[in-house]
Protein backbone atom coordinates (compact mmCIF):
# COMPACT_ATOMS: atom_id res chain seq x y z
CA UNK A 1 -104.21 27.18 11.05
CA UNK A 2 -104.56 31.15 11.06
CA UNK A 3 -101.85 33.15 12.62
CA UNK A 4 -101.76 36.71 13.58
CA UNK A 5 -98.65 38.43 12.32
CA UNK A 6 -97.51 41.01 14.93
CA UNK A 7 -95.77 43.67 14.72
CA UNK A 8 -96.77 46.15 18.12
CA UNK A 9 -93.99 45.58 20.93
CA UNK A 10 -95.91 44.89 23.73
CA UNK A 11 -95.44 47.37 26.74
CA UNK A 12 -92.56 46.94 28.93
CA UNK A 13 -93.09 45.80 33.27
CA UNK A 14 -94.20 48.53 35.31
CA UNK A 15 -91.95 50.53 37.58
CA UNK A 16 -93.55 51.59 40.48
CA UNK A 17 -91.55 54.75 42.37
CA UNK A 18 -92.56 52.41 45.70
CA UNK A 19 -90.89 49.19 44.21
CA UNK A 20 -88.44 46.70 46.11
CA UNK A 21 -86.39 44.24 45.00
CA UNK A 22 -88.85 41.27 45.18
CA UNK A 23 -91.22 43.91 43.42
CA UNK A 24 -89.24 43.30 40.27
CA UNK A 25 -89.09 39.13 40.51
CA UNK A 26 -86.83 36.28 41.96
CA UNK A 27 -85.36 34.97 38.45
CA UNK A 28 -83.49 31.58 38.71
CA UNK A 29 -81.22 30.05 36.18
CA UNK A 30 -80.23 26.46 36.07
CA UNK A 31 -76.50 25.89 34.36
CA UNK A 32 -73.22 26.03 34.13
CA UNK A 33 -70.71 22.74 34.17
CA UNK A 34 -66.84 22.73 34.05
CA UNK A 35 -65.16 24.85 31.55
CA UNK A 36 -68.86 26.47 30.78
CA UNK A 37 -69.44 28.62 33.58
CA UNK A 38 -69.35 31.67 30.92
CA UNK A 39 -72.55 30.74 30.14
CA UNK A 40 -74.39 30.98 33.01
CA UNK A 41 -73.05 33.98 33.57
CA UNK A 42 -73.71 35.88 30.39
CA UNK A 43 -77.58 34.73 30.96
CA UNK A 44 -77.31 35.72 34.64
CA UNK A 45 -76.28 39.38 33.19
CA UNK A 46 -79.18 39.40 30.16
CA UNK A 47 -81.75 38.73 33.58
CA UNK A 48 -79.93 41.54 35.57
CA UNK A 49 -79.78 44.17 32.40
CA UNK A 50 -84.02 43.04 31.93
CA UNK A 51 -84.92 44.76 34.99
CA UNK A 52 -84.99 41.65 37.58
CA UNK A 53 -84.63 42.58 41.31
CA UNK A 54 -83.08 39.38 41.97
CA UNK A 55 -81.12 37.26 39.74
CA UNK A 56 -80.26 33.71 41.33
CA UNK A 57 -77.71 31.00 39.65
CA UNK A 58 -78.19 27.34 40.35
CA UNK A 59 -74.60 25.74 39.42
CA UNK A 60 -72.37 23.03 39.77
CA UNK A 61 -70.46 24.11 42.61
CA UNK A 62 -66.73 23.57 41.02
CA UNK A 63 -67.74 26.39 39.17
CA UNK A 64 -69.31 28.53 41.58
CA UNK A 65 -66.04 30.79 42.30
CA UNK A 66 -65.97 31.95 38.84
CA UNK A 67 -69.51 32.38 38.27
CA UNK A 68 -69.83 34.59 41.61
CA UNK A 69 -66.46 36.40 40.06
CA UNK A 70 -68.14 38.00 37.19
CA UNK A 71 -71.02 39.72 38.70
CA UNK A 72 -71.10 40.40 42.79
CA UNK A 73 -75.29 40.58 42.19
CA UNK A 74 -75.46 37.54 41.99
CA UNK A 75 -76.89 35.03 44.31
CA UNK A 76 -75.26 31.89 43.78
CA UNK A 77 -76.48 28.35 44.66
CA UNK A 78 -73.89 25.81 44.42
CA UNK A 79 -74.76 21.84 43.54
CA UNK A 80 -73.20 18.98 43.98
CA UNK A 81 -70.97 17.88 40.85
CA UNK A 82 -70.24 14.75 38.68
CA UNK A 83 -66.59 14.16 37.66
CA UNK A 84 -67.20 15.81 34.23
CA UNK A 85 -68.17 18.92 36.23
CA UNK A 86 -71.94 18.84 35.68
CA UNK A 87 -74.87 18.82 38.16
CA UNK A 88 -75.75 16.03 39.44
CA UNK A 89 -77.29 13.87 42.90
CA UNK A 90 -79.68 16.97 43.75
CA UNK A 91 -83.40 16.02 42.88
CA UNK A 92 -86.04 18.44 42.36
CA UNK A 93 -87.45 17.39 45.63
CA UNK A 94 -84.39 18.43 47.19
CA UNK A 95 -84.46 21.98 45.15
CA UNK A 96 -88.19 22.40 45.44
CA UNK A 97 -88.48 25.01 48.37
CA UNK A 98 -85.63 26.85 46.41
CA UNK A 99 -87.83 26.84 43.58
CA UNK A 100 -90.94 27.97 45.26
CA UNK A 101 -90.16 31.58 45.90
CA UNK A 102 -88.76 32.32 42.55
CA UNK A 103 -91.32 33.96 39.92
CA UNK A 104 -89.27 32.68 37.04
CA UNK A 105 -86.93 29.62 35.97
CA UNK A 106 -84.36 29.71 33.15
CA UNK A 107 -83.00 25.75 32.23
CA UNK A 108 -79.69 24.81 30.20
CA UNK A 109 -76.94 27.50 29.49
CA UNK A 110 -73.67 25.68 29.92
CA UNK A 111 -75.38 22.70 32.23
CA UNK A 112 -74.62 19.92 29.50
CA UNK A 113 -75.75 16.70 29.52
CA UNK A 114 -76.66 13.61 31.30
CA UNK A 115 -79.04 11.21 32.30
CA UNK A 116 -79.27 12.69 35.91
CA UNK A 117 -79.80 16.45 34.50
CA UNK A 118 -82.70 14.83 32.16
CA UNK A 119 -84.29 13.43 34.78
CA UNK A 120 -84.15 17.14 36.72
CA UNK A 121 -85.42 18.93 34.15
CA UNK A 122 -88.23 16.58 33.51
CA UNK A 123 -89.38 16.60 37.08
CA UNK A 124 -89.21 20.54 37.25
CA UNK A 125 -90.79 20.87 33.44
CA UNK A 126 -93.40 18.37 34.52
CA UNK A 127 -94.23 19.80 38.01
CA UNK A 128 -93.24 23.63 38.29
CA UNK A 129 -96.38 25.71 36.78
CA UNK A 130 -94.58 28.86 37.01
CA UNK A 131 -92.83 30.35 33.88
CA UNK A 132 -90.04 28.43 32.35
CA UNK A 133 -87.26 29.19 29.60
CA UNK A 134 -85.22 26.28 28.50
CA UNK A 135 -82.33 27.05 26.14
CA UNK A 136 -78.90 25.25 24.97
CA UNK A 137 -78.21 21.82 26.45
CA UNK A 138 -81.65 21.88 28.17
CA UNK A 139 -83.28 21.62 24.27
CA UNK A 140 -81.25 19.17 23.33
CA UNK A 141 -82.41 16.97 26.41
CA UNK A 142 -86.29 18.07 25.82
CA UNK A 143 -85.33 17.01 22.20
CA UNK A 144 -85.42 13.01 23.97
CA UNK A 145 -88.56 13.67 25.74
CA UNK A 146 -90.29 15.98 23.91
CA UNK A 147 -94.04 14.82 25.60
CA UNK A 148 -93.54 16.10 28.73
CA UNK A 149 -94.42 19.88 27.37
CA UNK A 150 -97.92 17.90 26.53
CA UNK A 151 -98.03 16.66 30.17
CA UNK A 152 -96.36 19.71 32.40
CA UNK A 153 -98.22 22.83 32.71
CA UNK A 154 -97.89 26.20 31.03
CA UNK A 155 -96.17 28.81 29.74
CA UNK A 156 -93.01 27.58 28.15
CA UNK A 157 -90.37 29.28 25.95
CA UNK A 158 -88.16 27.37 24.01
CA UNK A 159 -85.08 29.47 22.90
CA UNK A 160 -83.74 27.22 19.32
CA UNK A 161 -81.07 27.79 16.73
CA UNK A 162 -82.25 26.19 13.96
CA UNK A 163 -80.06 23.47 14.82
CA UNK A 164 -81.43 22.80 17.99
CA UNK A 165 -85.06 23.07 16.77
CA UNK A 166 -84.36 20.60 14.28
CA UNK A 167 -83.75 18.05 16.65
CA UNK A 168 -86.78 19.42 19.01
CA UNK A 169 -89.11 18.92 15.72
CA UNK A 170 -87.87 16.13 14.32
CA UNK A 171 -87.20 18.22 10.71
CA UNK A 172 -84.53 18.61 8.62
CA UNK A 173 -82.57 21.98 8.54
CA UNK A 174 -83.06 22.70 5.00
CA UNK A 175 -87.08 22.52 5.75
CA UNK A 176 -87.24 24.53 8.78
CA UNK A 177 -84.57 27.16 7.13
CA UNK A 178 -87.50 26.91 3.99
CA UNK A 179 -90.23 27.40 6.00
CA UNK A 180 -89.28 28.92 9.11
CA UNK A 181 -92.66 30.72 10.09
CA UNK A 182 -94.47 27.62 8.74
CA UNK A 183 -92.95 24.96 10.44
CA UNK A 184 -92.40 26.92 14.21
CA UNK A 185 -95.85 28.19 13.98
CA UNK A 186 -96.90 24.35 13.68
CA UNK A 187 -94.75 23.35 17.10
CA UNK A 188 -95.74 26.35 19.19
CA UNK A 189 -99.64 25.47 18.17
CA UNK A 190 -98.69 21.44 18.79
CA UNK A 191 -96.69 21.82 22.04
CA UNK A 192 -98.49 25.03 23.55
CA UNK A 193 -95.34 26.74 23.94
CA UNK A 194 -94.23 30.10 22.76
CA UNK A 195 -90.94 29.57 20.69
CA UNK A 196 -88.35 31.40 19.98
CA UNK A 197 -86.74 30.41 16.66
CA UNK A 198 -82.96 32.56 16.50
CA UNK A 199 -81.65 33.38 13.69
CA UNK A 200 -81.62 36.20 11.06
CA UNK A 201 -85.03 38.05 11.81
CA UNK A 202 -85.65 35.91 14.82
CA UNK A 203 -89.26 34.65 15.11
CA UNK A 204 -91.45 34.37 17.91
CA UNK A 205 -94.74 32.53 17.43
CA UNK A 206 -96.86 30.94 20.17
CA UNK A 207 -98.65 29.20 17.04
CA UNK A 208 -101.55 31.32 17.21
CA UNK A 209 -99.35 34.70 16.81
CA UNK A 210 -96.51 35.49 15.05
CA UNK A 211 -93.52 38.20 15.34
CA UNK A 212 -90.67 38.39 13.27
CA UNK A 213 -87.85 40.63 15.16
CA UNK A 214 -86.54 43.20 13.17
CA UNK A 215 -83.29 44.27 15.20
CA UNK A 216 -79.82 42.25 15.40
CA UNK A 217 -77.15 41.81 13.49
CA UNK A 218 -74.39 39.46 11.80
CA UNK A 219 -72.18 40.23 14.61
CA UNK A 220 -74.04 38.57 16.98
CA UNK A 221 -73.14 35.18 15.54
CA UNK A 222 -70.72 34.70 18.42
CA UNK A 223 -70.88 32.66 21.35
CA UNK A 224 -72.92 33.42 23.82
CA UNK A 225 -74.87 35.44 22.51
CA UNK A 226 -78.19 32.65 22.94
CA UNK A 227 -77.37 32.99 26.51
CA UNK A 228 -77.96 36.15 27.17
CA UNK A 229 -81.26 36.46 25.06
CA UNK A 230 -82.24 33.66 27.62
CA UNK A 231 -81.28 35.65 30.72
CA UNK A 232 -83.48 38.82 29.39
CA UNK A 233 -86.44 36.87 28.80
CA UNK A 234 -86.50 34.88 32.23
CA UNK A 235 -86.31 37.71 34.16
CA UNK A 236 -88.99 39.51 32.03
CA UNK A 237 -91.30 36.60 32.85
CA UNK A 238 -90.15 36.75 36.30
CA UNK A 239 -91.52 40.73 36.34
CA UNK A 240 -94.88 39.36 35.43
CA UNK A 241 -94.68 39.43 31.26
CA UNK A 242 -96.96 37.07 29.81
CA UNK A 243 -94.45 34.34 27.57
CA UNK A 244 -95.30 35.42 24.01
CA UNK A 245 -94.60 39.19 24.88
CA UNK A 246 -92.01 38.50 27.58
CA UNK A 247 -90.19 36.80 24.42
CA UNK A 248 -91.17 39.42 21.82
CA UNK A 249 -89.70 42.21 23.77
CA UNK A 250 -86.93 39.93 24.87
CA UNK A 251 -85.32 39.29 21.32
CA UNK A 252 -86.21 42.99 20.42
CA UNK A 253 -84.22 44.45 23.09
CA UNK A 254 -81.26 41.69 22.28
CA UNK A 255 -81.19 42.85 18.83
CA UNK A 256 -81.20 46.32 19.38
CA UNK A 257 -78.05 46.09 22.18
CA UNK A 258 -76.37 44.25 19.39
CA UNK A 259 -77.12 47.10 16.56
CA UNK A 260 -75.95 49.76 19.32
CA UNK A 261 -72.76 47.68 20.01
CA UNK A 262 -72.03 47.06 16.49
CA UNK A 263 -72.71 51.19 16.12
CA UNK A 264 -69.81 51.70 18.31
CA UNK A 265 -67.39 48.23 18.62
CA UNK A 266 -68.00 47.40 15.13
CA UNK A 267 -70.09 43.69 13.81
CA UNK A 268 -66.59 41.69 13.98
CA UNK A 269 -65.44 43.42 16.69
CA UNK A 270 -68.46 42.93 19.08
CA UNK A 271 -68.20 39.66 21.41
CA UNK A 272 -71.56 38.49 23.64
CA UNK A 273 -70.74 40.45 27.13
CA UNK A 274 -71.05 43.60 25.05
CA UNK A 275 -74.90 42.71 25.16
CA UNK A 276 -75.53 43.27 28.48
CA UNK A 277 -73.71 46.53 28.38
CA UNK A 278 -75.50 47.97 25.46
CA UNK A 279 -78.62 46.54 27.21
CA UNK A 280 -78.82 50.14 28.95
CA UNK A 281 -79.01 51.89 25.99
CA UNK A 282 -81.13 49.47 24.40
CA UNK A 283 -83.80 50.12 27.12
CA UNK A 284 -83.52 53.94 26.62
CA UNK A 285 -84.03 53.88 22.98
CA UNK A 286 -87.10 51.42 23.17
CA UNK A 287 -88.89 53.72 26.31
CA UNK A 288 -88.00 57.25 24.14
CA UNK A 289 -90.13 55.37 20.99
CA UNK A 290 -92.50 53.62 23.76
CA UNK A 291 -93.56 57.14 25.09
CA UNK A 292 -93.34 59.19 22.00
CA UNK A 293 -96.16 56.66 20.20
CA UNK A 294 -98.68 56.55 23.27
């Protein structure tokens, strides 16, 4: 198997002066469960900081206060809940119109686990043929039925600490920490998904390319962090990125709000909200380089 290695960021959505907000994508994220509702929020803010004109959060609905609390951009959808807080009853038949009109899907920060949510995500990984990032709780599901990415359509980007990819491939951690690009280029070419394998010098391969990230930092080894990478490449995907460079950019632009928060907050000092601030700054810095190499 030849891979590329790549090292050009690819060029960022356009802006046009005449845009709206459906101009810039409907991005959807599926999470959030009792005492994780942080989670859905932190990738509802990486979506918002990408450039998304609408950002909407599908949630268990005990949780749906809080969640709507820590952004008012948000549009929240409230489910109905199980006793341990999680989403359950709803089918994707019942949630299928909602999906529809969205350009982009984002599946598993803080949604946890259960046989009902496996089923959902199955259906909607099996059916939904527009662009999908599953992350968190919705790997470790995918890890049980890891076919379905054979038998749904494409693209897919699957978001894995190494810990979460070793359950997804079957491998121990010592061989995928070995022979990172090796062994990811292998399950992106196998699975026909672009993946996303975090860590230090993140890699993003869709098995026929492959882009290690050269931005980030040790203080980004804090929860939460994963969930806001997920947020900025859903609603990248939702502006019309293809899923290798949607992802590519995406951990770039992660990396580089953690160097600029670590510049000013320090590496132990930084915690994962600071992303989406720096986010800002992050774009600026990547469009000054952007224009001055053109």
């Amino acid at each position: 198997m030849i891979v590329d290695q790549v090292t050009e960021l690819p060029r960022p959505p356009q802006r046009p002066a005449g845009g709206h907000k459906g101009t810039f994508g409907r991005t959807l994220l599926i999470g959030g469960s009792r005492g994780m509702g942080g989670a859905i929020s932190l990738a509802g803010m990486g979506a918002l900081r990408s450039g998304a004109g609408l950002v909407y959060l599908m949630i268990p609905k005990g949780v749906a206060d809080i969640v709507a609390g820590h952004n008012p951009a948000y549009l929240t959808l409230p489910l109905p809940e199980d006793e341990s807080g999680r989403i359950t009853t709803i089918t994707y038949d019942d949630i299928q119109s909602q999906l529809e009109s969205k350009d982009s899907l984002g599946l598993g920060p803080g949604v946890g686990q259960s046989e009902h949510l496996k089923q959902l995500f199955r259906d909607i990984l099996l059916h939904e043929e527009k662009p999908i990032v599953v992350d968190a709780d919705g790997l470790n599901m995918l890890a049980e039925m890891p076919n379905v990415l054979h038998e749904g359509p494409v693209p897919r980007v699957l978001t894995p600490h190494p810990g979460e990819f070793a359950r997804l491939a079957d491998l121990p951690i010592k061989t995928i920490l070995q022979h990172r690009q090796q062994v990811a280029a292998e399950f992106a070419d196998n699975y026909d998904v672009t993946l996303v394998l975090k860590g230090e010098k993140t890699i993003v391969t869709d098995g026929h390319r492959l882009y290690v990230n050269t931005t980030g930092n040790s203080g980004m080894a804090t929860g939460g962090t994963g969930d806001v990478l997920t947020g900025i490449i859903t609603g990248l995907l939702g502006q019309g990125m293809l899923a290798f460079e949607a992802a590519q950019l995406g951990v770039y632009l992660h990396g580089l709000a953690g160097d600029l928060a670590a510049q000013e907050m320090s590496q132990p000092g930084m915690i994962s909200s600071d992303l989406s601030h720096f986010l800002g700054r992050a774009w600026l810095q990547f469009y000054a380089h952007h224009d001055s190499n053109k």
